[in-house]
N, C-alpha and C. Protein backbone atom coordinates (compact mmCIF):
# COMPACT_ATOMS: atom_id res chain seq x y z
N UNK A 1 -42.90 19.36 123.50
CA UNK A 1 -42.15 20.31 122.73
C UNK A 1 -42.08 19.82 121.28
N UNK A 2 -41.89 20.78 120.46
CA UNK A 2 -41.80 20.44 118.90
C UNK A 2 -40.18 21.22 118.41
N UNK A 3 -40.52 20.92 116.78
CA UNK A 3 -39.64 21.36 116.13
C UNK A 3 -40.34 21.77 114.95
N UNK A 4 -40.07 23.06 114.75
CA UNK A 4 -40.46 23.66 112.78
C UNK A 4 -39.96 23.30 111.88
N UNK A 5 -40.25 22.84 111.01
CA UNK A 5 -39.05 22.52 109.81
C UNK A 5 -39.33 24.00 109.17
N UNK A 6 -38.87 23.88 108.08
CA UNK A 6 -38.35 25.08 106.90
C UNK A 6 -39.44 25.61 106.49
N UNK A 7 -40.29 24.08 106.05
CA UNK A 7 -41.46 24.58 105.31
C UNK A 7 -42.96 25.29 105.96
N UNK A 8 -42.54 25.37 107.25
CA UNK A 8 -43.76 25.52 107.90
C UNK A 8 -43.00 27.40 108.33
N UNK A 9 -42.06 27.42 108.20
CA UNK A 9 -41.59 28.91 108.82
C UNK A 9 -41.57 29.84 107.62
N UNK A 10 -41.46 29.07 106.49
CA UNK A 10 -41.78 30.08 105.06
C UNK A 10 -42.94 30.10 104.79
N UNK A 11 -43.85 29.29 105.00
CA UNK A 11 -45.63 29.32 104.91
C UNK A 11 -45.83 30.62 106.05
N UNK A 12 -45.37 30.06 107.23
CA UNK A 12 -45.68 31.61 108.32
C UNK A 12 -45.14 33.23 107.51
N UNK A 13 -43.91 32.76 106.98
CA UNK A 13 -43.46 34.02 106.89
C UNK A 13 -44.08 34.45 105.12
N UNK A 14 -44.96 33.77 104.79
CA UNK A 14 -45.42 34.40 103.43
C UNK A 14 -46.99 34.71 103.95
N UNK A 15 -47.46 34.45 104.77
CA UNK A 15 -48.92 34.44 105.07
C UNK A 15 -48.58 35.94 106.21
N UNK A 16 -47.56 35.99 106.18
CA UNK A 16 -47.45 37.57 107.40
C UNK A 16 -47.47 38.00 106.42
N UNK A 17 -46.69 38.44 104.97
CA UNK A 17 -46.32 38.94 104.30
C UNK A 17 -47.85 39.34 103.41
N UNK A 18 -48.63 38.89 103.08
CA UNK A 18 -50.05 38.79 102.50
C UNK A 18 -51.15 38.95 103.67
N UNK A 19 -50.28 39.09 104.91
CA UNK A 19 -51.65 39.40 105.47
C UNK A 19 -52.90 38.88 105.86
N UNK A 20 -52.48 37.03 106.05
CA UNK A 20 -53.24 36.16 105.91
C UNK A 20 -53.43 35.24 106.85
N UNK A 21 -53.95 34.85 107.28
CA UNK A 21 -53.66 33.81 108.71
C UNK A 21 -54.65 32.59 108.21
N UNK A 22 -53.14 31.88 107.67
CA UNK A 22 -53.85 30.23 106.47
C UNK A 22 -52.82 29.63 107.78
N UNK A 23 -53.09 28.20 107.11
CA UNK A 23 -52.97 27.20 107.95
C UNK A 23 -51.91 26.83 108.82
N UNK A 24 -50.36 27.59 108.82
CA UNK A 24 -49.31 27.75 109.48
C UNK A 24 -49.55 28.62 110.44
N UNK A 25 -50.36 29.92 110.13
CA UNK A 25 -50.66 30.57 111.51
C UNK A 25 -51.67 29.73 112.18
N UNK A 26 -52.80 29.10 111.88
CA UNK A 26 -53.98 28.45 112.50
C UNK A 26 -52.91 27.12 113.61
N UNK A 27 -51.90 26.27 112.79
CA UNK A 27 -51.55 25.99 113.70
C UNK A 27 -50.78 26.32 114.62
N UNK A 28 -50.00 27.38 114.40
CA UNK A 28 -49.48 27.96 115.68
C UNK A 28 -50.03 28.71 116.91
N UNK A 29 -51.38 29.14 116.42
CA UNK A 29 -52.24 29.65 117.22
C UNK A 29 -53.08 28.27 118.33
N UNK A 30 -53.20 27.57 117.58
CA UNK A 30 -53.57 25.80 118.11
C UNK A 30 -52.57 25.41 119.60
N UNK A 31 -51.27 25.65 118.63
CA UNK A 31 -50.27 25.41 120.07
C UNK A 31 -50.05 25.71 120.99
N UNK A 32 -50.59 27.49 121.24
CA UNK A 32 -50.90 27.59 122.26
C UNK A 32 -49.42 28.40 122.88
N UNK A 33 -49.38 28.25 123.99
CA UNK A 33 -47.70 28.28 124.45
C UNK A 33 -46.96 27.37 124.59
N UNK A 34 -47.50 26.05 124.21
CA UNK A 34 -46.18 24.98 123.72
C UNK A 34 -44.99 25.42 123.07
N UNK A 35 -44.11 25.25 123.30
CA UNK A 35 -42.72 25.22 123.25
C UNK A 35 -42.40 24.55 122.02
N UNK A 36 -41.59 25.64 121.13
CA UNK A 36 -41.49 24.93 120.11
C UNK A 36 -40.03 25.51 119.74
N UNK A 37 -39.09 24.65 118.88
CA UNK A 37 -37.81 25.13 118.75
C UNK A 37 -37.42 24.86 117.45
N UNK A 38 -36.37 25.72 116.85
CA UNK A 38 -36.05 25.19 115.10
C UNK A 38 -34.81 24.73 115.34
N UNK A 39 -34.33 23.55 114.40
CA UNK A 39 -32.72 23.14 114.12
C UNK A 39 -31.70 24.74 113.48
N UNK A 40 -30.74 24.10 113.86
CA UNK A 40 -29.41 25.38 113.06
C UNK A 40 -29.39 25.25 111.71
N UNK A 41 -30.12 23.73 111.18
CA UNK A 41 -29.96 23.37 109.64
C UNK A 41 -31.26 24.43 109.37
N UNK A 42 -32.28 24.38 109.72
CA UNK A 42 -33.53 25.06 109.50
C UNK A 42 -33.27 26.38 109.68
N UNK A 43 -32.36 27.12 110.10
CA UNK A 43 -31.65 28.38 110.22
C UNK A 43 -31.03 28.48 109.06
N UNK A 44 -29.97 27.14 108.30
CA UNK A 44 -29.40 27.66 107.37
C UNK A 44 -29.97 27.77 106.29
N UNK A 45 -31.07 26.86 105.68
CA UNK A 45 -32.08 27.14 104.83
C UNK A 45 -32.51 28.08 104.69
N UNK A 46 -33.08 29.15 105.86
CA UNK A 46 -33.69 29.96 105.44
C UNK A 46 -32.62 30.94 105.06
N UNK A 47 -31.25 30.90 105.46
CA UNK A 47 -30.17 32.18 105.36
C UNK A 47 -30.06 31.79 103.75
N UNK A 48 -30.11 30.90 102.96
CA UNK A 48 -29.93 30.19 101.63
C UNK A 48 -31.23 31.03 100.79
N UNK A 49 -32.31 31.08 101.46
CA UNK A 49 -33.32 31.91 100.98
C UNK A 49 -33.12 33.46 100.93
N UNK A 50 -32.64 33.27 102.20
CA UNK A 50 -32.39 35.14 102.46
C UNK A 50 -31.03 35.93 101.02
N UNK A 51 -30.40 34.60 101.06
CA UNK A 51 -28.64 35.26 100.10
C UNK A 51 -29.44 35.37 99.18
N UNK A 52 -30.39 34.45 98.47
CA UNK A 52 -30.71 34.50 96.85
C UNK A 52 -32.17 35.12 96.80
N UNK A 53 -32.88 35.50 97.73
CA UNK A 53 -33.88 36.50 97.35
C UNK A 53 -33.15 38.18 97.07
N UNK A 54 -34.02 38.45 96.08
CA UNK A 54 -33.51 40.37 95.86
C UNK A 54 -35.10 41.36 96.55
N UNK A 55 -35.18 41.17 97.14
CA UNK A 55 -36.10 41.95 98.62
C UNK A 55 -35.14 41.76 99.97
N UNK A 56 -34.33 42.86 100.20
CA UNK A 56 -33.82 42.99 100.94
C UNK A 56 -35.11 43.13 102.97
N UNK A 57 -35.77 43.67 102.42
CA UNK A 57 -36.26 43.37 103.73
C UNK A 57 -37.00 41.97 104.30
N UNK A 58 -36.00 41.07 103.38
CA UNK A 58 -36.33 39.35 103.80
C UNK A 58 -35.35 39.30 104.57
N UNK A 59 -34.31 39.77 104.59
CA UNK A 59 -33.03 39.40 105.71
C UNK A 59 -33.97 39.57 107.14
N UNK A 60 -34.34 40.96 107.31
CA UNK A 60 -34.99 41.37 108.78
C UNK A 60 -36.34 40.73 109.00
N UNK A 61 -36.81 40.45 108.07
CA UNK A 61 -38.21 39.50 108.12
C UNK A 61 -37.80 38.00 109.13
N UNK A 62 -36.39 37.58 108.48
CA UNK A 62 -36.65 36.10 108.62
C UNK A 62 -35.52 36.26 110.10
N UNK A 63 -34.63 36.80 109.70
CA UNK A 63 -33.99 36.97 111.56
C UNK A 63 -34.89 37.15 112.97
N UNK A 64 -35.80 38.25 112.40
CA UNK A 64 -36.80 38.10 113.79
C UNK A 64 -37.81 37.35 113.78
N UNK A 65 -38.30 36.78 112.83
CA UNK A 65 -38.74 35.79 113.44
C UNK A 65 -38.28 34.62 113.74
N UNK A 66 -36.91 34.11 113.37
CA UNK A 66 -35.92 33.20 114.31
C UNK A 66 -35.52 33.34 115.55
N UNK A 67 -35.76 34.86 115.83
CA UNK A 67 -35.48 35.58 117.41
C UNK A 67 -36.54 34.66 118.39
N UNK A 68 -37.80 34.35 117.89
CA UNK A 68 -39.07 33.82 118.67
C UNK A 68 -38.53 33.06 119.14
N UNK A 69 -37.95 31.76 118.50
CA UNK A 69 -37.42 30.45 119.00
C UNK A 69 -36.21 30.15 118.98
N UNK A 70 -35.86 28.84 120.44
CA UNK A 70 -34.70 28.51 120.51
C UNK A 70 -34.02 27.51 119.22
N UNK A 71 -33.10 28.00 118.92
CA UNK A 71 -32.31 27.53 117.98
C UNK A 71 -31.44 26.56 118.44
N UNK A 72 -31.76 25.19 118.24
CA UNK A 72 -31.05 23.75 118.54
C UNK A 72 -29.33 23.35 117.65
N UNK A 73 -28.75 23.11 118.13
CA UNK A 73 -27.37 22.82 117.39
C UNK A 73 -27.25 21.42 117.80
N UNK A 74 -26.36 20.52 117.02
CA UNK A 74 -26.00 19.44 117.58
C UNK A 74 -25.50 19.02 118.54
N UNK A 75 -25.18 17.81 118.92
CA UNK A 75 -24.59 17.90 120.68
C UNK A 75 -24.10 16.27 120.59
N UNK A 76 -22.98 16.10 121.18
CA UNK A 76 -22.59 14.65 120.49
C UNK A 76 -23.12 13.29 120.50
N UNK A 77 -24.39 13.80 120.65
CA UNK A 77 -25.71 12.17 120.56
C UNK A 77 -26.12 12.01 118.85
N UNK A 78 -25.46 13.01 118.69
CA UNK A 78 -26.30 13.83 116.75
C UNK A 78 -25.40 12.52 115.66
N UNK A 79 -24.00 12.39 115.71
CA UNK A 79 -23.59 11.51 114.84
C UNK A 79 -23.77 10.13 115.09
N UNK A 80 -24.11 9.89 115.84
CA UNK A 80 -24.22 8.16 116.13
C UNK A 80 -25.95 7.84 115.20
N UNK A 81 -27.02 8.98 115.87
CA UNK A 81 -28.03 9.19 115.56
C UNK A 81 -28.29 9.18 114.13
N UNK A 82 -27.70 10.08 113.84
CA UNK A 82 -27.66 10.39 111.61
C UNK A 82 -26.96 8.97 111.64
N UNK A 83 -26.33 8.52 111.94
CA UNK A 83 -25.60 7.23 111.39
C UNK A 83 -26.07 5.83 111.09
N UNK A 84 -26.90 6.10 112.08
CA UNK A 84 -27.91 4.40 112.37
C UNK A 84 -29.02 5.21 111.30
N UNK A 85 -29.68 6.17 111.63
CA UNK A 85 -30.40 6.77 110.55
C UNK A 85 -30.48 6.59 109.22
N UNK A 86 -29.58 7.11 108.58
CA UNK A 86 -29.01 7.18 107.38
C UNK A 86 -28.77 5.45 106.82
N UNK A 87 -28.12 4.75 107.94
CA UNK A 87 -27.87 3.16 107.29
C UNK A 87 -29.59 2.92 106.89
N UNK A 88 -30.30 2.91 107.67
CA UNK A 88 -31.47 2.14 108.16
C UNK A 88 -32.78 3.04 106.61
N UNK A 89 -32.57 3.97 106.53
CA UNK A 89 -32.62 4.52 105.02
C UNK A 89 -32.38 3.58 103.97
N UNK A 90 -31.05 3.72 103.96
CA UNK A 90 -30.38 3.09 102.78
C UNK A 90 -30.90 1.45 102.47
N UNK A 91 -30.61 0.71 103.98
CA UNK A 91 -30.78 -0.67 103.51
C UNK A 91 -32.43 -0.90 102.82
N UNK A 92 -33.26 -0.13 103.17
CA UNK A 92 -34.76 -0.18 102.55
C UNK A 92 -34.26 0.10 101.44
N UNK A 93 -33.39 0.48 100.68
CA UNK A 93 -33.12 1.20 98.96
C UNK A 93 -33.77 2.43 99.15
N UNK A 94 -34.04 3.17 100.11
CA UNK A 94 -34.84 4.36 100.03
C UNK A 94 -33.50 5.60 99.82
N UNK A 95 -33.73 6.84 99.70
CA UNK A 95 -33.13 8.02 99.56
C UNK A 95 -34.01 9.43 100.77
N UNK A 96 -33.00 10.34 101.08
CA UNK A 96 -33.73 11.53 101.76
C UNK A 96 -32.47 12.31 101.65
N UNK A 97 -32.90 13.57 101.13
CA UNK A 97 -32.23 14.68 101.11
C UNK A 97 -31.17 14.81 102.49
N UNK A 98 -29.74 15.12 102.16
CA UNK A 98 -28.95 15.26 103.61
C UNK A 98 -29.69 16.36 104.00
N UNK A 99 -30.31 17.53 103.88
CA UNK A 99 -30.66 19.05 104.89
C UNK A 99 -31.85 18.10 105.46
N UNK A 100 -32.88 17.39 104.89
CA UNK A 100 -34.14 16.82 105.60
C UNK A 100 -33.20 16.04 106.65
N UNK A 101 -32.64 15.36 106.58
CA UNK A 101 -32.22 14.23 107.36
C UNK A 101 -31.07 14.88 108.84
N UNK A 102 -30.54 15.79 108.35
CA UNK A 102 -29.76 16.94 109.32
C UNK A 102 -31.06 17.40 110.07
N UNK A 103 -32.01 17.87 109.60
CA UNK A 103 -32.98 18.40 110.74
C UNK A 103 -33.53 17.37 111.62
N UNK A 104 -34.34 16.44 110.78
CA UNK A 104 -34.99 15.28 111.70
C UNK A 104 -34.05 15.03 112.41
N UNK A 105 -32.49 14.54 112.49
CA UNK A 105 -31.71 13.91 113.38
C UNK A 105 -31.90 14.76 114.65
N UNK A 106 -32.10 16.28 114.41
CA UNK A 106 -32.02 16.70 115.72
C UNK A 106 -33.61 16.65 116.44
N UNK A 107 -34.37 16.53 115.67
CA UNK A 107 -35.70 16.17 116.36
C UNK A 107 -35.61 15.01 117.03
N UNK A 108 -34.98 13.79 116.22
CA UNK A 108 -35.40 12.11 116.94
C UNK A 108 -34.11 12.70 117.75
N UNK A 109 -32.77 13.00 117.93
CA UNK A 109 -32.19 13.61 119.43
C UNK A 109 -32.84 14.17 120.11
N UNK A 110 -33.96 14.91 120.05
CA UNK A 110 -34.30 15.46 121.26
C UNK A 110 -35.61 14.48 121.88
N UNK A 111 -36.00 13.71 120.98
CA UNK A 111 -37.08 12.77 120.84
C UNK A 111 -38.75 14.01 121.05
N UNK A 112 -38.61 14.67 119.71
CA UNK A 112 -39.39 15.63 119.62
C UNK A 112 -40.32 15.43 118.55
N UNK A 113 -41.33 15.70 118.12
CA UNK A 113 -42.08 15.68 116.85
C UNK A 113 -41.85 16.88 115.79
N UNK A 114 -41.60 16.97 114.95
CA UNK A 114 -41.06 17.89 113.37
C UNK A 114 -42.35 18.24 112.67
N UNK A 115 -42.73 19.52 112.95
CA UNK A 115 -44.04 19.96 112.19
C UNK A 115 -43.59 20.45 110.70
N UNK A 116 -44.34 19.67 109.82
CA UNK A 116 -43.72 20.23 108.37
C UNK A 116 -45.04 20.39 107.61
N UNK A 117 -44.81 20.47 106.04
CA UNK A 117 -46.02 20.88 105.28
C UNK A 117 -45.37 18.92 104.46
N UNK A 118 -43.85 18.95 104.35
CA UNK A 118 -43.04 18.07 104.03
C UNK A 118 -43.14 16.51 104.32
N UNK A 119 -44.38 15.88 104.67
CA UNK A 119 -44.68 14.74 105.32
C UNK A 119 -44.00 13.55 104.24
N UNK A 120 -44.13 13.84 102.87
CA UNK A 120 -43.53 12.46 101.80
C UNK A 120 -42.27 11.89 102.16
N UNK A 121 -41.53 13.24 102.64
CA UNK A 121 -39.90 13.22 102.47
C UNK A 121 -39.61 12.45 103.71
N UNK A 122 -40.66 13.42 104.49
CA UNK A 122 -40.25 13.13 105.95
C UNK A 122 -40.23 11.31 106.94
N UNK A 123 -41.41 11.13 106.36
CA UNK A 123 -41.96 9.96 106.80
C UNK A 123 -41.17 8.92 106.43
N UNK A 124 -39.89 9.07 105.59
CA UNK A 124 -39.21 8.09 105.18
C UNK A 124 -38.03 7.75 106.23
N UNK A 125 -37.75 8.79 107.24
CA UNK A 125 -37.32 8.26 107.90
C UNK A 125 -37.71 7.76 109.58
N UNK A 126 -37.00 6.31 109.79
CA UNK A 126 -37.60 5.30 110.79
C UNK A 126 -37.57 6.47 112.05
N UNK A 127 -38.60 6.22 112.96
CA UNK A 127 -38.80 6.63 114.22
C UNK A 127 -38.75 8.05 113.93
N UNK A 128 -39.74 8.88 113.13
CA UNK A 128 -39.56 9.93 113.18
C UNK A 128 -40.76 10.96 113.29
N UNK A 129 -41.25 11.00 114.42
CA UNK A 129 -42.44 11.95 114.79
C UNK A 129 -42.83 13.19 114.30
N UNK A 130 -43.57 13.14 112.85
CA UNK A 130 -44.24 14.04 112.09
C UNK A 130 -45.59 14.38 112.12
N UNK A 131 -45.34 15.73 112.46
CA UNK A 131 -46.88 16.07 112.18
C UNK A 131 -47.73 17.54 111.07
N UNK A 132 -48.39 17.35 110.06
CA UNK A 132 -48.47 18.33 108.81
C UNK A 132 -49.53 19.39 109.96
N UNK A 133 -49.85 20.49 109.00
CA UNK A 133 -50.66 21.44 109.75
C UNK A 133 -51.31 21.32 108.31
């Protein structure tokens, strides 16, 4: 099983939009019927997209295609997880965005791999199964 990040569900949803089947559809077509699921943070991103775009038919664009997949929420393995996370960041002197680091936590909870376009950001944090399309 996987997880979408943000950047791979706005590549899908601009390549529907143009009519194009580039490299976010190629890999979803790859996957097959593997099972794939998005975080609630990766839900709120895109609702952050949806408030500040003025094309109203992005609201119904991006809801159904969140309808496809199960939508993951935290579950109380999530703060211990971000916690050792986040230290283990820091003591390298490194930095990662809190929304990147809210999603991966729920990937390394489910001990899942995080398909992104986002690999720089991503890869910074320890034990964290990324894969780009």
């Amino acid at each position: 099983m996987s997880f979408f990040d943000t950047s791979f569900l706005i590549d899908l949803l601009r390549e529907q939009r143009r009519n194009l089947s580039g490299p976010a559809h190629r890999k979803l077509e790859a996957m097959g019927e593997s099972p794939v699921r998005i975080s609630v943070f990766v839900v709120c991103e895109l609702e952050v997209g949806v408030a500040l775009s003025r094309v109203p038919e992005e609201t119904k664009r991006v809801h159904l295609l969140c309808q496809h997949f199960e939508v993951v929420y935290p579950d109380g393995r999530f703060a211990a997880v971000y916690g050792t996370t986040l230290a283990e960041i820091r003591r390298r002197g490194q930095s990662v965005s809190t929304m990147d680091l809210l999603v991966a936590t729920v990937t390394l909870v489910e001990n899942d791999t995080l398909i992104t376009r986002n690999l720089k950001d991503f890869q910074k944090i320890p034990g964290l199964q990324v894969e780009s399309y």
